[in-house]
Structures are given as C-alpha cells and as structure tokens.
Protein backbone atom coordinates (compact mmCIF):
# COMPACT_ATOMS: atom_id res chain seq x y z
CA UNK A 1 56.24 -153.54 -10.08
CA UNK A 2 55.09 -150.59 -11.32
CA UNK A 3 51.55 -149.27 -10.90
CA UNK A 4 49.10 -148.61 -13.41
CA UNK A 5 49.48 -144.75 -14.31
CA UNK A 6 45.74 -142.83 -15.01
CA UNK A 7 46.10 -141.83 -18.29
CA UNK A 8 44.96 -138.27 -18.26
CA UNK A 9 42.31 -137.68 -21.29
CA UNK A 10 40.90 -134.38 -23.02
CA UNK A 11 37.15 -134.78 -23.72
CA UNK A 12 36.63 -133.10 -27.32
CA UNK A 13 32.89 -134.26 -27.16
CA UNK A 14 30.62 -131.24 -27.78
CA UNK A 15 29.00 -129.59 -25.08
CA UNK A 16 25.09 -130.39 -26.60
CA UNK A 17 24.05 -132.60 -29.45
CA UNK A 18 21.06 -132.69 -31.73
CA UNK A 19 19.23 -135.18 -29.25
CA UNK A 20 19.77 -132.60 -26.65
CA UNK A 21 18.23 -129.90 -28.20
CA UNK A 22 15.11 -132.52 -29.22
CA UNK A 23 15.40 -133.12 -25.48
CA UNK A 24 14.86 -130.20 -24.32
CA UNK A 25 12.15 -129.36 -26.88
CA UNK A 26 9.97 -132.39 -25.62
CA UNK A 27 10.71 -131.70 -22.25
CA UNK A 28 9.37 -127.87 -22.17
CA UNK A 29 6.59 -128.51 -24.48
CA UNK A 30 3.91 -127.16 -23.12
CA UNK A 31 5.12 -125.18 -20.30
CA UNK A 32 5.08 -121.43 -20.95
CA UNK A 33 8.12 -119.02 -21.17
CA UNK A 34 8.78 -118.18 -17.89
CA UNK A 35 9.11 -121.67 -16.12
CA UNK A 36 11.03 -122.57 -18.95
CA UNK A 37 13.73 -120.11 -18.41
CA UNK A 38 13.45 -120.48 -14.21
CA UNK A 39 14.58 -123.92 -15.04
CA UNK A 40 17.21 -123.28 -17.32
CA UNK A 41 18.79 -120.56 -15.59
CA UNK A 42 18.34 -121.44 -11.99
CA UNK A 43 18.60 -125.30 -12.61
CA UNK A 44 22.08 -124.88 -14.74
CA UNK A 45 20.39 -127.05 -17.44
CA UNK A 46 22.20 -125.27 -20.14
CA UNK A 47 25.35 -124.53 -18.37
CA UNK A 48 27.12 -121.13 -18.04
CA UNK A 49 24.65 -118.88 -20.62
CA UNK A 50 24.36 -114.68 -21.66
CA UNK A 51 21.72 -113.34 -23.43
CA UNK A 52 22.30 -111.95 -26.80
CA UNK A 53 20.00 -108.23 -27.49
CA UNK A 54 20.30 -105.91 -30.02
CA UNK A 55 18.01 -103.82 -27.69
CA UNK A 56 16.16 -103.41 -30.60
CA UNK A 57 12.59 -102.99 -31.12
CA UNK A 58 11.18 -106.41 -29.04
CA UNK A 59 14.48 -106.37 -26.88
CA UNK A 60 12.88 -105.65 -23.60
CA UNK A 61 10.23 -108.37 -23.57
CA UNK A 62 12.61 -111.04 -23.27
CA UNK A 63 15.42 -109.04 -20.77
CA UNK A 64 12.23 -108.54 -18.87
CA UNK A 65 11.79 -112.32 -18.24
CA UNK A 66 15.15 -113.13 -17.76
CA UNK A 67 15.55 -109.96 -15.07
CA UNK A 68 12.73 -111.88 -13.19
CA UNK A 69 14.62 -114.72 -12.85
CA UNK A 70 18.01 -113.36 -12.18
CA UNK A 71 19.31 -109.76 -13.28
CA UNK A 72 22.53 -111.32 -12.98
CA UNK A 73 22.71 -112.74 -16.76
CA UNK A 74 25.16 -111.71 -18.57
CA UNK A 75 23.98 -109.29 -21.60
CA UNK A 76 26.08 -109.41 -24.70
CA UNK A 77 26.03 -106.56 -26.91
CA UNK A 78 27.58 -105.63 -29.98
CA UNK A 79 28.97 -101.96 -30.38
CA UNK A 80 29.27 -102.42 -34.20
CA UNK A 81 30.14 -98.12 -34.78
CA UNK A 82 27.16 -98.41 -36.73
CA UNK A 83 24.53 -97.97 -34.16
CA UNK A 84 21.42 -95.31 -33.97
CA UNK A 85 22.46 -93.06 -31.24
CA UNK A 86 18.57 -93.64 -30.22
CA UNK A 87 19.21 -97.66 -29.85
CA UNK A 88 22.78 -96.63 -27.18
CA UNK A 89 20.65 -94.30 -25.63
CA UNK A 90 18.09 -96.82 -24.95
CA UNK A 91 19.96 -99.51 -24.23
CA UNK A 92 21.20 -97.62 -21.16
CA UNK A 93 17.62 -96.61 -20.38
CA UNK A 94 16.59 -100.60 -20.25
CA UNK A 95 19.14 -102.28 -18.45
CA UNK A 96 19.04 -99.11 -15.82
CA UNK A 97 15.22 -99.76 -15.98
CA UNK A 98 15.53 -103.80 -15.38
CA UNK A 99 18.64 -103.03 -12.82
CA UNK A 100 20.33 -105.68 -15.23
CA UNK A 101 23.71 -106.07 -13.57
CA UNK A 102 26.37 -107.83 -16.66
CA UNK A 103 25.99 -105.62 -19.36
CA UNK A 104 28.87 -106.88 -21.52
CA UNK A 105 29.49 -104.45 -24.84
CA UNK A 106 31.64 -106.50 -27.58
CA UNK A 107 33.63 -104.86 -30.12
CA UNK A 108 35.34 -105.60 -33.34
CA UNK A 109 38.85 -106.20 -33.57
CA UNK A 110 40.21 -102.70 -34.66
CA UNK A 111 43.22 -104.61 -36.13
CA UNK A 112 40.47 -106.32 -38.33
CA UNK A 113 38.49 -102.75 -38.62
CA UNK A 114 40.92 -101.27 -40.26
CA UNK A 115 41.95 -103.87 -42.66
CA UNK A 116 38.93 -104.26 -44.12
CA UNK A 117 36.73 -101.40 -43.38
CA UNK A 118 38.85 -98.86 -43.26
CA UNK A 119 36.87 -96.10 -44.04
CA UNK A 120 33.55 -97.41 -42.85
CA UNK A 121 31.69 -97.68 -45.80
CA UNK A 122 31.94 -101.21 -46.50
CA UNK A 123 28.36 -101.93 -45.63
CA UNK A 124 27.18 -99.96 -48.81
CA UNK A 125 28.96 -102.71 -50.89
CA UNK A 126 29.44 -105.85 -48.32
CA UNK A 127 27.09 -106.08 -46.15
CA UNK A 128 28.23 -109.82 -45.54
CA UNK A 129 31.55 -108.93 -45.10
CA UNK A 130 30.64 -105.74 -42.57
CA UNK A 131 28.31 -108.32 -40.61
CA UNK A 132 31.73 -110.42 -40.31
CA UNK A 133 33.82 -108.39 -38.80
CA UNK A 134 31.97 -106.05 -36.37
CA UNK A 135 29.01 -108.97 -35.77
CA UNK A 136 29.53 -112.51 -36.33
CA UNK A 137 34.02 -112.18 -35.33
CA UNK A 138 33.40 -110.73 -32.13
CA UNK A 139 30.06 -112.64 -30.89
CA UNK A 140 32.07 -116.22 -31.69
CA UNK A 141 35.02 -115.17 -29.60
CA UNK A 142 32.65 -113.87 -27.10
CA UNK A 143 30.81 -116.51 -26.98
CA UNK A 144 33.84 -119.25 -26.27
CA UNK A 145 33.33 -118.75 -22.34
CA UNK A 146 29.39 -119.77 -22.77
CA UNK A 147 27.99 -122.91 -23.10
CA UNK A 148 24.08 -121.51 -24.54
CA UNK A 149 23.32 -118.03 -25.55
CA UNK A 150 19.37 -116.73 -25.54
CA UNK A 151 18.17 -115.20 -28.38
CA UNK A 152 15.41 -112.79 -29.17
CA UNK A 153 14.12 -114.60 -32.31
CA UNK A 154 10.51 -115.16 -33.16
CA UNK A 155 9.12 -117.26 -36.07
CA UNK A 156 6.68 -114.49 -36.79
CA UNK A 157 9.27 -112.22 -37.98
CA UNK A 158 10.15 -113.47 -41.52
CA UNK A 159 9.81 -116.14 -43.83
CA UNK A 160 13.59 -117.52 -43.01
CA UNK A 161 12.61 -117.94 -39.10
CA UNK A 162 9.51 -119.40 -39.77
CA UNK A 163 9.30 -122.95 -37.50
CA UNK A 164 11.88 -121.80 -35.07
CA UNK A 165 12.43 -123.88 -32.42
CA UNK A 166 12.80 -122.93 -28.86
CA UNK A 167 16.20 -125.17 -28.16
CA UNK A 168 18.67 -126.09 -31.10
CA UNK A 169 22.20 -126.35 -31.44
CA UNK A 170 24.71 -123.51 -32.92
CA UNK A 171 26.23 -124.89 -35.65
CA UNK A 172 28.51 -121.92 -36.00
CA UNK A 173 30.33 -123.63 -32.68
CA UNK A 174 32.44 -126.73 -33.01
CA UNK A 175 32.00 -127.62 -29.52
CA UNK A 176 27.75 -127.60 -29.65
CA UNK A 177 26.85 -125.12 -28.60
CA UNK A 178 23.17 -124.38 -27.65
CA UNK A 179 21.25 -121.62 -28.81
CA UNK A 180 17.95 -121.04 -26.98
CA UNK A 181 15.30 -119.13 -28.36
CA UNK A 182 12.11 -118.74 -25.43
CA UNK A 183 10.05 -116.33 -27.98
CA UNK A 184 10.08 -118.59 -30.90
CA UNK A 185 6.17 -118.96 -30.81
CA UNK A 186 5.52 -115.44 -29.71
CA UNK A 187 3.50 -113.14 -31.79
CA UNK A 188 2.94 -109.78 -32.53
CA UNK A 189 -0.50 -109.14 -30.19
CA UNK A 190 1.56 -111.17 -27.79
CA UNK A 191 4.92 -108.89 -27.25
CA UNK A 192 2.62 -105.73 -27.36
CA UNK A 193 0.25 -107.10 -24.60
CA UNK A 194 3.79 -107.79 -22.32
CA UNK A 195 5.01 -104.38 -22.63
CA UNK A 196 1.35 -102.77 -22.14
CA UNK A 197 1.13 -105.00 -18.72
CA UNK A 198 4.77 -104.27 -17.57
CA UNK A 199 5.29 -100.86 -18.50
CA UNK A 200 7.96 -101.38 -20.52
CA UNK A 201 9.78 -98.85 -21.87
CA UNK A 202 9.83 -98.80 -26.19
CA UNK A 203 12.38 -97.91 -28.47
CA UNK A 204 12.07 -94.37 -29.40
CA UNK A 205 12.34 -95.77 -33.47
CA UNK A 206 9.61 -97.94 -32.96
CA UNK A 207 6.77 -95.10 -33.66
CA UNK A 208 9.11 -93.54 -36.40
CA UNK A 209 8.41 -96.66 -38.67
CA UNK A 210 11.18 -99.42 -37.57
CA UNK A 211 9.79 -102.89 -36.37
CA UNK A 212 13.24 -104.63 -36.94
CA UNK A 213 16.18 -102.02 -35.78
CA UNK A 214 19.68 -102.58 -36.70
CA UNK A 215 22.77 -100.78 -37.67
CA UNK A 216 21.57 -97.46 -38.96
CA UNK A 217 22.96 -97.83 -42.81
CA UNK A 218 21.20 -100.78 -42.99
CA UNK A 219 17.65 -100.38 -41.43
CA UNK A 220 15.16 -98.62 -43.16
CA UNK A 221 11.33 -97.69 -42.72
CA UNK A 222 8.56 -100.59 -42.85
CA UNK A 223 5.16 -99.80 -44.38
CA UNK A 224 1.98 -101.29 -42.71
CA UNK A 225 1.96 -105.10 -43.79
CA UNK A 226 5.49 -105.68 -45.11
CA UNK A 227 7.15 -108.46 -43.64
CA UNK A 228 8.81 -106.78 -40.10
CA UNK A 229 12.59 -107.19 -41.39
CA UNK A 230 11.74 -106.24 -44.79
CA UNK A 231 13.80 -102.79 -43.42
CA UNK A 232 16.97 -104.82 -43.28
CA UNK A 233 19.28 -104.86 -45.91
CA UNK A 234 16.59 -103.24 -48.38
CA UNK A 235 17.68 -103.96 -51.22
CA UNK A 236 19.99 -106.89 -50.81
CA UNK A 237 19.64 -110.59 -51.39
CA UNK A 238 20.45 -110.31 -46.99
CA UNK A 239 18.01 -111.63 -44.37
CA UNK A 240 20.34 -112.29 -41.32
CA UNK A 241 23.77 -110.57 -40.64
CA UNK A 242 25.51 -114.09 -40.06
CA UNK A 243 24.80 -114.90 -36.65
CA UNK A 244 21.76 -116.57 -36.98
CA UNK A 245 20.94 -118.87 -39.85
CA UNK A 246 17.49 -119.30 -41.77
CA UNK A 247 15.45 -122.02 -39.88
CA UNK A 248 13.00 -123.99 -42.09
CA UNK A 249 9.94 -125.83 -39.98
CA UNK A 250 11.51 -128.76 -37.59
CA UNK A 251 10.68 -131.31 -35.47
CA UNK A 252 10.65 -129.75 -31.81
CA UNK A 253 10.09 -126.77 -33.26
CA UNK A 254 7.75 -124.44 -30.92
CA UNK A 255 3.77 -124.77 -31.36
CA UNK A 256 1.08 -122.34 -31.53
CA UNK A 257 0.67 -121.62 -27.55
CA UNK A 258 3.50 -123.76 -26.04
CA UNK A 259 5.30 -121.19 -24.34
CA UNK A 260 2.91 -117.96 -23.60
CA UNK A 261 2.36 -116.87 -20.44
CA UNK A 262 -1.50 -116.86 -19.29
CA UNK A 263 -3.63 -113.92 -20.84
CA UNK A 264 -1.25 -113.83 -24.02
CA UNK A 265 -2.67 -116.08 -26.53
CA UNK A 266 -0.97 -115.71 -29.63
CA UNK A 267 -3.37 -114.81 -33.10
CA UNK A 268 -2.67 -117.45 -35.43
C-alpha cells in the first residue's frame, strides 16, 4: 500500500490585503508616530520593510524616528543622474548624522538608460516616461525582497495626497504589498517643531525657495502660499513621478492628531 504523498503547494496569496491595511489603521488609531513604528519594526508586524527617502526637504524627520528605533533599516534611494549635487551631498551628511547603517542607492538599468534616454533630455518632453525608467523600474525591482516600504508622504502636501492614510496596500505590487506612511497627518508647524527640538540638520535648498526637492530639471522655486509641490513638474499636467498614486479621503485614513508625538499638535 502506498502512503499518502504531501502534496507540496505554492501559496500565491498576497502578502497584505485591504482588511489588513484597515487593520492596522484601527489598530494604531490613536497612538502617536513613534509607538507606531516601535511596533512595526521591532514587532515584525509588517514583515521584512526599508524606508523609501528622497532626502529631500522633510526627509530627516521621519529617518530620525526610524534611527530611534533601529538604525539598522534599510534606506532605499534612487540615484536617478538627475540629482542636485546639494541633495547627494546631504544625503551623506544625514545618514552620517543618524549613524544610519543600510544605505541602499538604486539605479536605473543602463541597458534601459540608454534605450530610451539616451541623451538625457527626455524629462524636458516625458517626464512620465523619465519617472519610469530611473524611478518607478528600479524601486519595483528593489522592492521584490520587501514585504512594506515607509514613505515620507503627508496629506498636507497637495491636493492629490489629501486623506492619506497611515497603512494601505501598494497596488503597484501583485503580491500586496504594504505601503506605510507614519507622517500622513503631520503638518507643516509640526515637522518644523521636530527638527527645531532635534537639531536636525536641513537641506541646504530649503532656504533657497524649494519645499518639495526632486530631480533638478524638474523642481523649481515655490512662492509663499503655493501649494508645497507646486515646484514639481511646473508646468505639466504631473503631480507624482509614478511611485505613489493620488489618494482621495478614505476610511482609515489618518485624523487630525492621531499620530503626533506630545508637544506637536498639528494647526488644522
């Protein structure tokens, strides 16, 4: 007689689901951004994560918080070729400052550079297209060996990231990804109040006039009052360079106060 062989089976579930991100939503409601992210990092409840950063102008608020909980996190950035010298420079300067430890720098395929951009210029007529190839190509294949990345993102910052929620799922990733955002409900008064208190070093662009920095053909100058990323893309129908999508108010999104530590209380 023969015995009943274990069928061996591949689980193609995804990773996380909307209810997880609800979840997670309900469960941290309330509780301010740094016991969030103790329990998500040291508790595992997102799995193996990095932390995406531009190192742009609000970069070292939330590299800060993670730092405190374990300088260990891997830090994703992407060398497009199209940086501000000042933004390399002081992306050295911060994670040298934090003692980060798993600085990670992505690049584009130069197969892929130099089929489609061969002479660099395509961001003055695709900006899409340029995002594609040096941003949103390498994060995704980065990305495979993570089960969450952290974002930067707060809902102050435009119009399209308006009622972002902390937790929500990638839906750039087949296998559900989740995409964690701990400074959805920061503000403005907020992130300037966390650098004043920890001494944290600012972008050197910052007092030239550029609240949202990016590559340096497409970033330009903000006047006092215009929406923060109205400097990207001027001039384009282009709010997000593909990696992030425009979030419309959800349920589970983050509240006014939910996740600010004590003595930063958001102006709303």
């Amino acid at each position: 007689m023969v015995a009943n062989r274990k069928i061996d089976l591949i689980d193609t579930r995804p990773r996380f689901v909307e209810t997880d991100a609800i979840r997670l939503n309900n469960l941290f409601r309330g509780s301010d951004t740094q016991e969030m992210l103790r329990s998500v990092i040291r508790d595992g409840l997102a799995g193996d994560l990095a932390v995406v950063s531009s190192f742009g102008a609000e970069s070292a608020v939330l590299l800060h918080l993670i730092a405190e909980v374990d300088p260990s996190v891997p830090v994703l950035f992407l060398e497009t070729g199209k940086h501000f010298a000042e933004t390399v420079a002081y992306r050295d300067e911060l994670i040298g400052f934090l003692g980060m430890t798993n600085l990670q720098i992505i690049e584009p395929d130069a197969e892929a550079i130099a089929k489609k951009d061969e002479n660099g210029l395509r961001w003055s007529w695709d900006p899409d297209g340029c995002c594609e190839i040096r941003k949103v190509e390498p994060l995704a294949k980065a990305l495979l060996h993570f089960d969450a990345s952290l974002t930067g993102r707060k809902g102050f910052q435009s119009k399209t990231r308006s009622g972002l929620p902390r937790f929500e799922i990638d839906h750039s990733d087949a296998q559900g990804r989740l995409k964690i955002n701990p400074l959805a409900s920061w503000d403005k008064t907020a992130l300037e109040a966390y650098f004043a208190e920890h001494g944290l070093p600012a972008h050197p662009l910052v007092a030239q006039g550029y609240p949202s920095i990016g590559c340096a053909p497409c970033t330009s100058k903000v006047a006092d009052g215009e929406d923060p990323r109205s400097g990207r893309w001027k001039g384009w129908d282009k709010t997000e360079c593909g990696i992030h999508s425009p979030t419309d108010s959800a349920d589970g999104a983050a509240k006014p106060g939910d996740e600010l530590p004590p003595g930063y209380e958001p102006v709303f």
